[in-house]
Protein backbone atom coordinates (compact mmCIF):
# COMPACT_ATOMS: atom_id res chain seq x y z
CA UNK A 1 -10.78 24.20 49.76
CA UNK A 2 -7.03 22.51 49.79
CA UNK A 3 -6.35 20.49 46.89
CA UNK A 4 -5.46 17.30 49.40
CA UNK A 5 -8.84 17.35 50.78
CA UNK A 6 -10.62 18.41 47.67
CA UNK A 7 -8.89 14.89 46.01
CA UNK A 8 -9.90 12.98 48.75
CA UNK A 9 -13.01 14.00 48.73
CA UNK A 10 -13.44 12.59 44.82
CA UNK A 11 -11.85 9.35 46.16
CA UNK A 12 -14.71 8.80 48.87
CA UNK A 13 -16.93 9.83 46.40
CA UNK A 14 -15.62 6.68 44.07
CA UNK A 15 -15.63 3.86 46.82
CA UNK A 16 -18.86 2.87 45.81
CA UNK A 17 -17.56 1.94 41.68
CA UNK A 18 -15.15 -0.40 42.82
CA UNK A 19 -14.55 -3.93 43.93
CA UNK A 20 -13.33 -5.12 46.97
CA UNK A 21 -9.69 -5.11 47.78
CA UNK A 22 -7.98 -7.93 49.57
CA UNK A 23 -6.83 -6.78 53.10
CA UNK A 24 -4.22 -7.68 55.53
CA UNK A 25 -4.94 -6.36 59.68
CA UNK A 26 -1.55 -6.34 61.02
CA UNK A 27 -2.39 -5.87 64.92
CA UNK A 28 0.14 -5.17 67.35
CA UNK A 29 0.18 -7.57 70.72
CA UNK A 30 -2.32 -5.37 72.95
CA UNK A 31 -5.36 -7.05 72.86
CA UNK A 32 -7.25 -3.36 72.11
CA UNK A 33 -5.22 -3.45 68.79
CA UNK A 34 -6.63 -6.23 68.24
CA UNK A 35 -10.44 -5.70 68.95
CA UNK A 36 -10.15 -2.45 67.18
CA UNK A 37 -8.84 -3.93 63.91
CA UNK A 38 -11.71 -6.57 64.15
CA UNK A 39 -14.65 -4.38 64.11
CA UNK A 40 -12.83 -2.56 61.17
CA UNK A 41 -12.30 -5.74 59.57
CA UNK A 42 -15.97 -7.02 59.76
CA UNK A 43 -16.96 -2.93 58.48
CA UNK A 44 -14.65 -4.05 55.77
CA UNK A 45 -16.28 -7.46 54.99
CA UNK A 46 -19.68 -6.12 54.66
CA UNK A 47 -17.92 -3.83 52.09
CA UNK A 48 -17.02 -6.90 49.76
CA UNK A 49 -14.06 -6.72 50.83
CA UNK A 50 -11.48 -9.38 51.67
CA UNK A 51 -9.92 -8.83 55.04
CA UNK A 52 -7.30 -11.22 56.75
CA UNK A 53 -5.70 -10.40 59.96
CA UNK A 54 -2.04 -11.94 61.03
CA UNK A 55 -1.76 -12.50 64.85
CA UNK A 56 1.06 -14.59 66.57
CA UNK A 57 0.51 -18.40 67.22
CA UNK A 58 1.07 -16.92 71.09
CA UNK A 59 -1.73 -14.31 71.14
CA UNK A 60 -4.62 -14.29 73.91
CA UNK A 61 -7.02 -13.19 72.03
CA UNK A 62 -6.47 -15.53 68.80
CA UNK A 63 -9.05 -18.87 70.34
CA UNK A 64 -11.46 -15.62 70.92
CA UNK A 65 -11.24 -14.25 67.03
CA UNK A 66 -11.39 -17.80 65.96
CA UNK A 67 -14.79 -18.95 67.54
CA UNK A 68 -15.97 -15.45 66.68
CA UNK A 69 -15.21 -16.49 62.87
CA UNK A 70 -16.66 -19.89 62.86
C-alpha cells in the first residue's frame, strides 16, 4: 500500500480522539455550492464540530439557510 494512503488511513482512524474543529464553508454564488456545503456542514455539526458558512449579503439562497437555522 502507498505511504499517502497508508497515512491517511491512520488519520481516519484518529477522527474519533479528537475535538471538534471550528469551520468556515466558503460557497461560491451557484446556489448548488451552496446546498452542497450545507448538508456537509450539518454532517459536520453532528460531529461536534463548529461550522460557519460566509455567503454574500446579495445571495438567493441566504433567507432560505437562515429559516433553515432558526
Amino acid at each position: 500500500m502507498a505511504p499517502v494512503i497508508k497515512a491517511v488511513l491512520l488519520l481516519c482512524s484518529l477522527v474519533h480522539l479528537t475535538t471538534g474543529a471550528k469551520i468556515l464553508l466558503l460557497p461560491f454564488g451557484m446556489v448548488s455550492h451552496v446546498m452542497s456545503l450545507e448538508s456537509i456542514g450539518r454532517t459536520l455539526v453532528a460531529r461536534n464540530h463548529e461550522v460557519h458558512i460566509l455567503l454574500s449579503p446579495s445571495s438567493p439562497y441566504l433567507d432560505q439557510l437562515k429559516k433553515k437555522v432558526r
